[in-house]
PDB file of N, CA and C in Angstrom:
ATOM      1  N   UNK A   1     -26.243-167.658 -45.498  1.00  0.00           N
ATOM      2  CA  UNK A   1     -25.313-166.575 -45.395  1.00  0.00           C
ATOM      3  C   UNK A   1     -23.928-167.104 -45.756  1.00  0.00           C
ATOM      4  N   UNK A   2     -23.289-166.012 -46.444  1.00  0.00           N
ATOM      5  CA  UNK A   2     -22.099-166.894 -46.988  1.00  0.00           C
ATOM      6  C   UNK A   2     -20.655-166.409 -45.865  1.00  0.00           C
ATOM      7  N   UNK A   3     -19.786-167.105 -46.562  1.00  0.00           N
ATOM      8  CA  UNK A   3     -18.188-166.962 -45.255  1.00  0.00           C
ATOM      9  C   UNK A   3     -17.945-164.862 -45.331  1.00  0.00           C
ATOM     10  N   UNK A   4     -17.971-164.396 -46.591  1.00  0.00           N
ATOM     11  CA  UNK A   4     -17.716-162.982 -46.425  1.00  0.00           C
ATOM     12  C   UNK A   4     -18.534-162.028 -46.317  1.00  0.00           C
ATOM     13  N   UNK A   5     -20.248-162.860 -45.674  1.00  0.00           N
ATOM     14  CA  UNK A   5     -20.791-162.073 -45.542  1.00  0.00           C
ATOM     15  C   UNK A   5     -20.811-161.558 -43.949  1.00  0.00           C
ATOM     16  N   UNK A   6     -20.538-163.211 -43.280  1.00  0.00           N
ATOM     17  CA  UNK A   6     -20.141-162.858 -41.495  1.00  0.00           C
ATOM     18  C   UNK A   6     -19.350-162.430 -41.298  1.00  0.00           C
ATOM     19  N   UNK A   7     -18.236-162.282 -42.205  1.00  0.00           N
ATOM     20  CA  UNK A   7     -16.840-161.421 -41.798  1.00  0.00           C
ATOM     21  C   UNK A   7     -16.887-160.400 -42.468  1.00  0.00           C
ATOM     22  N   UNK A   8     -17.757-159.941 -42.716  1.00  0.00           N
ATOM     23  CA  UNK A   8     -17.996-158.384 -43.031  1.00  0.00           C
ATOM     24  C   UNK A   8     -19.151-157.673 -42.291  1.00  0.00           C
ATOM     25  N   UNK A   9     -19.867-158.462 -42.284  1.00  0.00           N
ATOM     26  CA  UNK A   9     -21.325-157.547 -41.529  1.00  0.00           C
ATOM     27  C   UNK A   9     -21.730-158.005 -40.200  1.00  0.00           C
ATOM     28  N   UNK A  10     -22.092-159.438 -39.878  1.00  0.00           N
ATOM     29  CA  UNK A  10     -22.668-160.012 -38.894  1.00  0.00           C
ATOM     30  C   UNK A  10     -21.185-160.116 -37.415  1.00  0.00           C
ATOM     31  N   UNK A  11     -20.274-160.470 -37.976  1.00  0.00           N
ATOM     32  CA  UNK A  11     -19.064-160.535 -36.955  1.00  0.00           C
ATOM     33  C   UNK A  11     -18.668-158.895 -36.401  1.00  0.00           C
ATOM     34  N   UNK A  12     -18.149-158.074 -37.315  1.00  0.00           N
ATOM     35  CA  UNK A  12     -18.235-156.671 -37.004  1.00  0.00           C
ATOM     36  C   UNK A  12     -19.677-156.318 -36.259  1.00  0.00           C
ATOM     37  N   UNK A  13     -20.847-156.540 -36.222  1.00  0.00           N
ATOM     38  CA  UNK A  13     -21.935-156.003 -35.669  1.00  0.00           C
ATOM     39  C   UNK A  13     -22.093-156.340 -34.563  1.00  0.00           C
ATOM     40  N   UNK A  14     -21.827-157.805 -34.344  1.00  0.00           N
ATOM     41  CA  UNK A  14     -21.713-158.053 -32.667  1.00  0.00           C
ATOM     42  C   UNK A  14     -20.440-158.085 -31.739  1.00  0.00           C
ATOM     43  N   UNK A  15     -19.340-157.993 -32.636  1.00  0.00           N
ATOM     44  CA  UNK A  15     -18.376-157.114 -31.928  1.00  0.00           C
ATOM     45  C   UNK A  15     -19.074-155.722 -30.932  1.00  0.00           C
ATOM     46  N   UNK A  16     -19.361-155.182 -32.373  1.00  0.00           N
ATOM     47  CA  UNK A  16     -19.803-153.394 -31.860  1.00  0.00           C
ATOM     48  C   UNK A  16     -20.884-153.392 -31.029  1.00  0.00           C
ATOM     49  N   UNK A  17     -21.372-154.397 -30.431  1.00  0.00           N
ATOM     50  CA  UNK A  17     -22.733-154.713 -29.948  1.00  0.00           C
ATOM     51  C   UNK A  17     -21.725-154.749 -28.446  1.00  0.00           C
ATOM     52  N   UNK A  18     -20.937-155.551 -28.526  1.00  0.00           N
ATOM     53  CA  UNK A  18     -20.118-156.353 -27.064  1.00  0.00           C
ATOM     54  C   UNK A  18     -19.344-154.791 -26.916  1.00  0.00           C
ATOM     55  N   UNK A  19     -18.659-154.359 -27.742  1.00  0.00           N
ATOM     56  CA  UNK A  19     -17.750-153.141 -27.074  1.00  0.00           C
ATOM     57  C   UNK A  19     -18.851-152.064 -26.569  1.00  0.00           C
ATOM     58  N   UNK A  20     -19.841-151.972 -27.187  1.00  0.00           N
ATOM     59  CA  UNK A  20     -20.792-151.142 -26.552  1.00  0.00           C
ATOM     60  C   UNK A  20     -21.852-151.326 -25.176  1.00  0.00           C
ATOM     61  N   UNK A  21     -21.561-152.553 -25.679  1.00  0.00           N
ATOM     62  CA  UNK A  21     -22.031-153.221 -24.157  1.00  0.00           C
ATOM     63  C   UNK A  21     -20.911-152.854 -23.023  1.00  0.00           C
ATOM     64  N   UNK A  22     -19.701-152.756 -22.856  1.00  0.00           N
ATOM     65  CA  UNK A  22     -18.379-152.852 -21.999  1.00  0.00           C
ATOM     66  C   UNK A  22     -18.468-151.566 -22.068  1.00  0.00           C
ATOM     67  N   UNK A  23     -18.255-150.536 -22.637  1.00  0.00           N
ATOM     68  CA  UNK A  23     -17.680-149.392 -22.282  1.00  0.00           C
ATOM     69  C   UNK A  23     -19.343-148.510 -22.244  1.00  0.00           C
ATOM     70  N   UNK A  24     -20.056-148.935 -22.822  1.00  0.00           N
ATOM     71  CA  UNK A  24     -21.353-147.854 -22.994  1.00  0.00           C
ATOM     72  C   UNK A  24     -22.208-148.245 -21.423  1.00  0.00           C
ATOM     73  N   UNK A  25     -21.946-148.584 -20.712  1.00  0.00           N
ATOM     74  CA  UNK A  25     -22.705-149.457 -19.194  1.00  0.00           C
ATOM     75  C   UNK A  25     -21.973-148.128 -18.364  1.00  0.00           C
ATOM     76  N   UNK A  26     -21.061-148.375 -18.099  1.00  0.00           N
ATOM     77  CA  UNK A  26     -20.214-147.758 -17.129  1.00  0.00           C
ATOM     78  C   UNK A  26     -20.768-146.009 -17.570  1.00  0.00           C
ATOM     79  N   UNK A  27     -20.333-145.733 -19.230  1.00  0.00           N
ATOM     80  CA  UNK A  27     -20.005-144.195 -19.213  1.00  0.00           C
ATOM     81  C   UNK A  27     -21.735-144.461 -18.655  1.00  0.00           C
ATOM     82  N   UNK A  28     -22.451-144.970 -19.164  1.00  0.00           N
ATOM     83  CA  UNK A  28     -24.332-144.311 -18.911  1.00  0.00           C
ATOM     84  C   UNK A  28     -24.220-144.070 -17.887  1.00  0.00           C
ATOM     85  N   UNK A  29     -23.889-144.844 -16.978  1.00  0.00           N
ATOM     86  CA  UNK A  29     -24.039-144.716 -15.004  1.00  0.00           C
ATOM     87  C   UNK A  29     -23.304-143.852 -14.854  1.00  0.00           C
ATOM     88  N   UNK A  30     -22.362-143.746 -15.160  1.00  0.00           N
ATOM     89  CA  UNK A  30     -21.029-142.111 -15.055  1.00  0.00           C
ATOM     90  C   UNK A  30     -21.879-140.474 -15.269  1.00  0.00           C
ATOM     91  N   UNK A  31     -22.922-140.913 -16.520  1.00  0.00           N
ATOM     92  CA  UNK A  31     -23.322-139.866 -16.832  1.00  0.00           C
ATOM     93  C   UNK A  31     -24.946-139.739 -16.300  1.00  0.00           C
ATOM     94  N   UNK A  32     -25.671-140.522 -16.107  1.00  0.00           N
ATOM     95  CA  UNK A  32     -26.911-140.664 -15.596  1.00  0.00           C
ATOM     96  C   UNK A  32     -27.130-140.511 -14.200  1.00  0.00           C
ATOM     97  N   UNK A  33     -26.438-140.931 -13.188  1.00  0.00           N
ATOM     98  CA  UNK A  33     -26.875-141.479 -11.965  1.00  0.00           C
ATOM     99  C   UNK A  33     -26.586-139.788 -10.747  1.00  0.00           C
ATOM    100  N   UNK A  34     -26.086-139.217 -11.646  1.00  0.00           N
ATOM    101  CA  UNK A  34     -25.607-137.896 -10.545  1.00  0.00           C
ATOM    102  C   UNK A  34     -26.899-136.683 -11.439  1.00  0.00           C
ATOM    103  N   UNK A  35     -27.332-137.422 -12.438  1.00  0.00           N
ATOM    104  CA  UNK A  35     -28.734-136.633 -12.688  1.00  0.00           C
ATOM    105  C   UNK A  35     -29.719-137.148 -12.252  1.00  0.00           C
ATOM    106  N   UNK A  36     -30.162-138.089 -11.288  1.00  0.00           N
ATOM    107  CA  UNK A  36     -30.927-139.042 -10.818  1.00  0.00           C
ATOM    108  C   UNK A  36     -31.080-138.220  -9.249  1.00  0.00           C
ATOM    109  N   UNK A  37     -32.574-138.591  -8.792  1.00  0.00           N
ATOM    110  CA  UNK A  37     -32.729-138.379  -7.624  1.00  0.00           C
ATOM    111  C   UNK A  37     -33.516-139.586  -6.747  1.00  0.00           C
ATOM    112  N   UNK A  38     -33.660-139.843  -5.569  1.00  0.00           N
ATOM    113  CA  UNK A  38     -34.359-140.411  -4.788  1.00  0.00           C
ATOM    114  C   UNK A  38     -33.790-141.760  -4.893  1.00  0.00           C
ATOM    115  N   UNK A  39     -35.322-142.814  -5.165  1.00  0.00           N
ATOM    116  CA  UNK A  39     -35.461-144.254  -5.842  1.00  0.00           C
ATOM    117  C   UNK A  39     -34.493-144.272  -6.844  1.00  0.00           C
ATOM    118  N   UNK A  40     -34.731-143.401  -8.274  1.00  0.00           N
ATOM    119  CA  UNK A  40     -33.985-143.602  -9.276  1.00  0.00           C
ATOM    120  C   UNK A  40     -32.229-143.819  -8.656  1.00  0.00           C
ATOM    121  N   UNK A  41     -32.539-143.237  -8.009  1.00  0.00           N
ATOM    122  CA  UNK A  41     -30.479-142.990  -7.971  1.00  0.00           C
ATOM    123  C   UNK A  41     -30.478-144.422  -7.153  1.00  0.00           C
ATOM    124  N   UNK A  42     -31.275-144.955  -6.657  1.00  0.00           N
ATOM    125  CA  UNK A  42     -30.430-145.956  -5.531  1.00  0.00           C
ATOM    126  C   UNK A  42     -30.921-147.104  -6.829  1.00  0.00           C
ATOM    127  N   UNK A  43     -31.515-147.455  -7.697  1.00  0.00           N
ATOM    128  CA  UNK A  43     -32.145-148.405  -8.592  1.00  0.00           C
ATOM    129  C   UNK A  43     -30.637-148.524  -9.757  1.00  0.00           C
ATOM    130  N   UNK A  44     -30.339-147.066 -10.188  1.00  0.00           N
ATOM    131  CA  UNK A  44     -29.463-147.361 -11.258  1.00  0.00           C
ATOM    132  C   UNK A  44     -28.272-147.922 -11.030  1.00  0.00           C
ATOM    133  N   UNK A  45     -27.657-148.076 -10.320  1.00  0.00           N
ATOM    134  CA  UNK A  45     -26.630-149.035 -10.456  1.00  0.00           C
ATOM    135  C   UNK A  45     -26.490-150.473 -10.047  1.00  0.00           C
ATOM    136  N   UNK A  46     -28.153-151.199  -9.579  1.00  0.00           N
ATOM    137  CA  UNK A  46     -28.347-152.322  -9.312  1.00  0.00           C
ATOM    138  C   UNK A  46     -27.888-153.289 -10.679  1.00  0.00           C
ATOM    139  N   UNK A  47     -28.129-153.167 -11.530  1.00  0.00           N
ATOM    140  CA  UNK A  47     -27.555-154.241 -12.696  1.00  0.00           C
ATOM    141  C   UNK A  47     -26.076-153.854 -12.680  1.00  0.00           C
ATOM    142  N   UNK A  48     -25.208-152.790 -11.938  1.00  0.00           N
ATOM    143  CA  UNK A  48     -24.115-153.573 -11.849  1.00  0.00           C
ATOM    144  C   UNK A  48     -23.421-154.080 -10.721  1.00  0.00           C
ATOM    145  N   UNK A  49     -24.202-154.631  -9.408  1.00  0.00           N
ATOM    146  CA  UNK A  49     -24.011-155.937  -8.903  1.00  0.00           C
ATOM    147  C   UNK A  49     -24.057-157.301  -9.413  1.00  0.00           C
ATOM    148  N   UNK A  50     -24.878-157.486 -10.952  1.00  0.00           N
ATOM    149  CA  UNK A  50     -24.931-158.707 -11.295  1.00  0.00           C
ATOM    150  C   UNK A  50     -23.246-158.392 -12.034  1.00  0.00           C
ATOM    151  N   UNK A  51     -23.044-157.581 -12.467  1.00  0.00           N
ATOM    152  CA  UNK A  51     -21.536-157.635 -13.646  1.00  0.00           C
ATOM    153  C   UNK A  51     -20.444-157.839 -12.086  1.00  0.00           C
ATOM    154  N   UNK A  52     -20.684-157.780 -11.118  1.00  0.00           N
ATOM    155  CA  UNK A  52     -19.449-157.973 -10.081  1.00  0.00           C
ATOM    156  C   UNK A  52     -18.593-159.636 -10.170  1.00  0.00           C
ATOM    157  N   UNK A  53     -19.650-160.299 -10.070  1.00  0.00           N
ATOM    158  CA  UNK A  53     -19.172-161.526 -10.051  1.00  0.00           C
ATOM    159  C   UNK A  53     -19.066-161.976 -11.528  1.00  0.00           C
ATOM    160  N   UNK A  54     -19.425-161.550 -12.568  1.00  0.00           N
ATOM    161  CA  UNK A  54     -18.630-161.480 -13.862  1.00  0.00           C
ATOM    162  C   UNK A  54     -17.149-161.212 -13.708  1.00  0.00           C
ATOM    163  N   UNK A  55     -16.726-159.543 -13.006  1.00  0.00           N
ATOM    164  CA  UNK A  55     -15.485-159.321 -13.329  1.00  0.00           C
ATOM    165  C   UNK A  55     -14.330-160.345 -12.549  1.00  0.00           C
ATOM    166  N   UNK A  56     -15.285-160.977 -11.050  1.00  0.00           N
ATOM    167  CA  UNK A  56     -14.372-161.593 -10.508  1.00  0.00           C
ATOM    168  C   UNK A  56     -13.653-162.930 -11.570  1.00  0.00           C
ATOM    169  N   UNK A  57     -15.039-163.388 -11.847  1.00  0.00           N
ATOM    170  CA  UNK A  57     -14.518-164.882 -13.025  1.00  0.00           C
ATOM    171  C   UNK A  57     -13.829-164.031 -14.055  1.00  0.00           C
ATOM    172  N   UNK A  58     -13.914-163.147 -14.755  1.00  0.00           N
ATOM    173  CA  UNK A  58     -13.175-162.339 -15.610  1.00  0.00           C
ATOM    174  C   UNK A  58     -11.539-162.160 -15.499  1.00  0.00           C
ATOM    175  N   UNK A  59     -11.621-161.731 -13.650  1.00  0.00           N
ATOM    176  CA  UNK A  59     -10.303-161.246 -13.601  1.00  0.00           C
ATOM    177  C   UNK A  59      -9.587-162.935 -13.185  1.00  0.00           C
ATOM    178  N   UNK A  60     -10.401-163.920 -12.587  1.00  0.00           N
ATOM    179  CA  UNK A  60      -9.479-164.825 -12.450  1.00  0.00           C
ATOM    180  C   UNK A  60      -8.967-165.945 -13.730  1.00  0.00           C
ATOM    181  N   UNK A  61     -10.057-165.808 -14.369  1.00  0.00           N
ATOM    182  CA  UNK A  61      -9.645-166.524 -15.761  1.00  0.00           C
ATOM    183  C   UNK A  61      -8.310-165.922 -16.183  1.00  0.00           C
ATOM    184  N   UNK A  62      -8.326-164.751 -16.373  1.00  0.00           N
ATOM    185  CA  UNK A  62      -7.070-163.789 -16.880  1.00  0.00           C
ATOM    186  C   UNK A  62      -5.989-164.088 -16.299  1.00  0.00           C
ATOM    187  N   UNK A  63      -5.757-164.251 -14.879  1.00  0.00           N
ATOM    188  CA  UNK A  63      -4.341-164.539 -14.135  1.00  0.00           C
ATOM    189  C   UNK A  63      -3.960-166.121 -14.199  1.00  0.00           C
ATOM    190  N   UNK A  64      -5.206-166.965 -14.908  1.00  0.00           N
ATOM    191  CA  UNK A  64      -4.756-168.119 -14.811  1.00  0.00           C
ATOM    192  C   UNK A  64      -4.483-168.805 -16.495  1.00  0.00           C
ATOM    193  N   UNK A  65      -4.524-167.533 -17.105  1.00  0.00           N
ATOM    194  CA  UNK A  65      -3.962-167.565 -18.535  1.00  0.00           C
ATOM    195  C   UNK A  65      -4.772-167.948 -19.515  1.00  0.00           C
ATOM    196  N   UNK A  66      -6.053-168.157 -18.739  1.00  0.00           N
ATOM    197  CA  UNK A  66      -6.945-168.727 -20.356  1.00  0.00           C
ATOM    198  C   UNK A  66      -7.341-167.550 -20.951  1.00  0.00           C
ATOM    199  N   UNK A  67      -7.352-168.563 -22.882  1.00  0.00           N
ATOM    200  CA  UNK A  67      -7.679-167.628 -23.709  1.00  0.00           C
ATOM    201  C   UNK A  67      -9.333-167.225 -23.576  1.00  0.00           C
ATOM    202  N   UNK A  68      -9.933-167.455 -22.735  1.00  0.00           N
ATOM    203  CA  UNK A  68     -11.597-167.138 -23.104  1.00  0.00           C
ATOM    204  C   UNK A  68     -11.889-166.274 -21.741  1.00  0.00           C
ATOM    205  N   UNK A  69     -11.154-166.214 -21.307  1.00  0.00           N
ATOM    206  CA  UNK A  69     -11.251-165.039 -19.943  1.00  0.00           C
ATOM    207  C   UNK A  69     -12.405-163.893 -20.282  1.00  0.00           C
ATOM    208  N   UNK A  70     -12.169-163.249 -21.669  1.00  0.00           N
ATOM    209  CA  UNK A  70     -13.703-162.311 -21.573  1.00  0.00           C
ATOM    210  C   UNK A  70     -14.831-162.283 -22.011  1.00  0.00           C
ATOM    211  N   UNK A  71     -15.219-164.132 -22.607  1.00  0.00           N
ATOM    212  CA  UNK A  71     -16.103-164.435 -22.848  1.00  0.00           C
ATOM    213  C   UNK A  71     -17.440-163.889 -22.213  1.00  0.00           C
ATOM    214  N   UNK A  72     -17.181-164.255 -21.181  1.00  0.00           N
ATOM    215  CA  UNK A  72     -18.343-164.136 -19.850  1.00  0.00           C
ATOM    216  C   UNK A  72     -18.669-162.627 -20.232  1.00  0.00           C
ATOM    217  N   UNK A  73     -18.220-161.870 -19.387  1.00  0.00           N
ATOM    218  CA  UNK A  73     -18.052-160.499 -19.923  1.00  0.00           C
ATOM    219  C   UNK A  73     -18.367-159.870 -21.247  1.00  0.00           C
ATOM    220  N   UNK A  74     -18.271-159.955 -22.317  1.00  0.00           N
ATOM    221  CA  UNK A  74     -18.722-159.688 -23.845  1.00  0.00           C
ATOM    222  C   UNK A  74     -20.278-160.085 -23.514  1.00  0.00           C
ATOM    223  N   UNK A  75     -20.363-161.495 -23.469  1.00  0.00           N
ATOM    224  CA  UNK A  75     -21.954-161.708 -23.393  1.00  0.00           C
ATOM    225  C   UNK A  75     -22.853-160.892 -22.296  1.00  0.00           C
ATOM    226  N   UNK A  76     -22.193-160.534 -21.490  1.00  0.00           N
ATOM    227  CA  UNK A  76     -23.290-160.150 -20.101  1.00  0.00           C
ATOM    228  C   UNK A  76     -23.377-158.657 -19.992  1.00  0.00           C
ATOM    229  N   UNK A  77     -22.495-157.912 -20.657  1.00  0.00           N
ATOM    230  CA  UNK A  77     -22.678-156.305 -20.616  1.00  0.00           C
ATOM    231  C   UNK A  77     -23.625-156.072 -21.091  1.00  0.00           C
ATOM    232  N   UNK A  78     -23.496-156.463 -22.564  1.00  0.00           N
ATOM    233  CA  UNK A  78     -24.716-156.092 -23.321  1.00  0.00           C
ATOM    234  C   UNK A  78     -26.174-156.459 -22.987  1.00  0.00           C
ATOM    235  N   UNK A  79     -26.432-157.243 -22.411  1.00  0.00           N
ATOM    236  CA  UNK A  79     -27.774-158.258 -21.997  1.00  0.00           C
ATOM    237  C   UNK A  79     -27.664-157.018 -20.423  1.00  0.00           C
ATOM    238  N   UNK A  80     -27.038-156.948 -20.058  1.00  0.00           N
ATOM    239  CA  UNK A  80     -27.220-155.892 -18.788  1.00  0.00           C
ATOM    240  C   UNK A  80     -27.665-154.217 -19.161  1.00  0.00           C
ATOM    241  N   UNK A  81     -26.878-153.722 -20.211  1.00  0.00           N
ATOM    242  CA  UNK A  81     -27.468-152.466 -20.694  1.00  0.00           C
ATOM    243  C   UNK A  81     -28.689-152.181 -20.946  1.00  0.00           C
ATOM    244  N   UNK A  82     -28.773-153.609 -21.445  1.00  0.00           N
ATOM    245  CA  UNK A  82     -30.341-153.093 -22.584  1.00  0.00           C
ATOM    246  C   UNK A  82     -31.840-153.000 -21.847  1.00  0.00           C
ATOM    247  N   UNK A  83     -31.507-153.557 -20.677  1.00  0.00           N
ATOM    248  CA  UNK A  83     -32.768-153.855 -19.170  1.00  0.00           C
ATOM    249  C   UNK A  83     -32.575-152.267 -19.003  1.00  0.00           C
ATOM    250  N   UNK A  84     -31.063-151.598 -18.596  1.00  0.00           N
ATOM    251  CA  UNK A  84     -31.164-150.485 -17.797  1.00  0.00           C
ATOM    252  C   UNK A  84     -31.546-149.125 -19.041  1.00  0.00           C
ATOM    253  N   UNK A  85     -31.487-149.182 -20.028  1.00  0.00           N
ATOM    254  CA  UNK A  85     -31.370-148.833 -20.717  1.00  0.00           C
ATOM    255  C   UNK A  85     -33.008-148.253 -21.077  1.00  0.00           C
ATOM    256  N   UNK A  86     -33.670-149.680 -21.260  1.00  0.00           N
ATOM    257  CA  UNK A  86     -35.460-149.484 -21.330  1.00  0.00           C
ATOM    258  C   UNK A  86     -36.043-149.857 -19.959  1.00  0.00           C
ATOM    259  N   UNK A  87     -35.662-150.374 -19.101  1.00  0.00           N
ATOM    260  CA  UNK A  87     -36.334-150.247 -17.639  1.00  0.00           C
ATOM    261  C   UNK A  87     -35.980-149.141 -16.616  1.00  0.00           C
ATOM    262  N   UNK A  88     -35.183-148.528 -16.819  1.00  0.00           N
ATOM    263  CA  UNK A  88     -34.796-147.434 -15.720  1.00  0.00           C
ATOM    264  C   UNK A  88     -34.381-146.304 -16.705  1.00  0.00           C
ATOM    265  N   UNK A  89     -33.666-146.236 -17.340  1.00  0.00           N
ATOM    266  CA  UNK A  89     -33.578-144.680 -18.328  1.00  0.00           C
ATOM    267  C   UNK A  89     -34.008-144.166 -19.121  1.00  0.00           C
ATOM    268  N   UNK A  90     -35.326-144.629 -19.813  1.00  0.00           N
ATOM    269  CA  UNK A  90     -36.419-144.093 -20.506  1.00  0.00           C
ATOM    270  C   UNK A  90     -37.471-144.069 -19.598  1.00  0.00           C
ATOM    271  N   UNK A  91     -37.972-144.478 -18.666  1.00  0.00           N
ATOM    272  CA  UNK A  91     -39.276-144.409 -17.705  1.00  0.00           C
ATOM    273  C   UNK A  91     -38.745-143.115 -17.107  1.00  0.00           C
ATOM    274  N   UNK A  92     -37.355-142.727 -16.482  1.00  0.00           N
ATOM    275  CA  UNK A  92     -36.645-141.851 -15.479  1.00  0.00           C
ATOM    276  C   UNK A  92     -37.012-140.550 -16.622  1.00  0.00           C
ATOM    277  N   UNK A  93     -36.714-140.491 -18.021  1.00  0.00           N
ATOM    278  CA  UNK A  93     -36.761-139.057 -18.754  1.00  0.00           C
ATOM    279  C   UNK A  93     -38.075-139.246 -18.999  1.00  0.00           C
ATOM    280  N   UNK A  94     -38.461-139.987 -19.056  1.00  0.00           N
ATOM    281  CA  UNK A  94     -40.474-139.881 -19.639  1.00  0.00           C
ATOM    282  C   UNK A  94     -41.134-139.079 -18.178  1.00  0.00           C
ATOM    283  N   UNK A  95     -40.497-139.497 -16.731  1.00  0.00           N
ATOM    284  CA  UNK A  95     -40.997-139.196 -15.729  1.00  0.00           C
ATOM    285  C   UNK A  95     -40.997-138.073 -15.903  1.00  0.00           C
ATOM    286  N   UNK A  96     -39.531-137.143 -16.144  1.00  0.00           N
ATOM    287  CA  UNK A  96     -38.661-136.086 -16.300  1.00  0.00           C
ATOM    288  C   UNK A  96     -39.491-135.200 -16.939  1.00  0.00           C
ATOM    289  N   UNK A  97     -40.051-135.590 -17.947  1.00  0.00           N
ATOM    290  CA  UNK A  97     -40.649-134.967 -19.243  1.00  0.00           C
ATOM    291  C   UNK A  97     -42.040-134.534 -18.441  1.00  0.00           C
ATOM    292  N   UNK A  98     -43.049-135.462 -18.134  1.00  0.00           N
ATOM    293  CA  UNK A  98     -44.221-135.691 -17.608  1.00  0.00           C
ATOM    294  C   UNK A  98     -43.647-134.586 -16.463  1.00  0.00           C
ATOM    295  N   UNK A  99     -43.450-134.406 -15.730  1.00  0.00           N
ATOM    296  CA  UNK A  99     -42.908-133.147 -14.868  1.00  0.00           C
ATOM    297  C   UNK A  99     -42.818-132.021 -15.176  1.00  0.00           C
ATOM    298  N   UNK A 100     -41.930-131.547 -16.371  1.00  0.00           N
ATOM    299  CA  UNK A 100     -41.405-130.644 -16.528  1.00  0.00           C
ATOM    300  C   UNK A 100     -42.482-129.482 -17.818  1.00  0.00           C
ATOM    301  N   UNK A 101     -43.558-130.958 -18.208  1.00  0.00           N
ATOM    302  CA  UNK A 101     -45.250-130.144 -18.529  1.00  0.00           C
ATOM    303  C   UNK A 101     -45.737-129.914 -18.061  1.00  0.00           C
ATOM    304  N   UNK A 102     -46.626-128.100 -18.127  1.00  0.00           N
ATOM    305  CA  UNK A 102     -47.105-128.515 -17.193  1.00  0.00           C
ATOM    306  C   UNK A 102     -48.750-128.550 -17.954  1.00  0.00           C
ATOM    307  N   UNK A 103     -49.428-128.366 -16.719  1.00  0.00           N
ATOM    308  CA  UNK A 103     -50.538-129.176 -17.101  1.00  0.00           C
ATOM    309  C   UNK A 103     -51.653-128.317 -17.505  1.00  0.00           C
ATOM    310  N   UNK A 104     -52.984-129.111 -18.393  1.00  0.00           N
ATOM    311  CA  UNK A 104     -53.614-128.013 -18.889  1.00  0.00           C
ATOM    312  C   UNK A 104     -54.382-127.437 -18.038  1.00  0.00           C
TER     313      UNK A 104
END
């Protein structure tokens, strides 16, 4: 792979991978979890107890001026979405679905 092919395709892609990881976590649970009932509702926001102690190293890197403060963070959103994403919010609408047929 050549120098303008990572700074055109591969660098931009996992950027958009990490910002979607950071902001696409939060809105899903914003928008998912108050359509959730029972189990489901108390399950979906367990992957973000693991991002807690991310934000703490996050926020203290930041006050102590280093440049790599959101390292941690970039890598771990995304690797956190993608569990909740195919382990809890496609089983939850497949359930949804399987329900809402009815039967022959």
């Amino acid at each position: 792979m050549t120098d303008d092919t990572w700074q055109v395709v591969v660098g931009p892609a996992i950027m958009g991978v990490a910002v979607y990881g950071i902001l696409g976590y939060p809105g899903l649970l914003y928008r998912s979890v108050p359509q959730m009932r029972g189990g489901w509702r108390i399950a979906a926001p367990l992957p973000l107890s693991a991002l807690i102690p991310v934000l703490v190293v996050t926020i203290q890197g930041f006050w102590q001026g280093s440049n790599l403060w959101p390292l941690l963070l970039i890598f771990l959103a995304p690797v956190l979405l993608l569990p909740y994403q195919v382990g809890l919010a496609a089983p939850h609408k497949w359930v949804q679905h399987r329900a809402s047929v009815p039967a022959p």
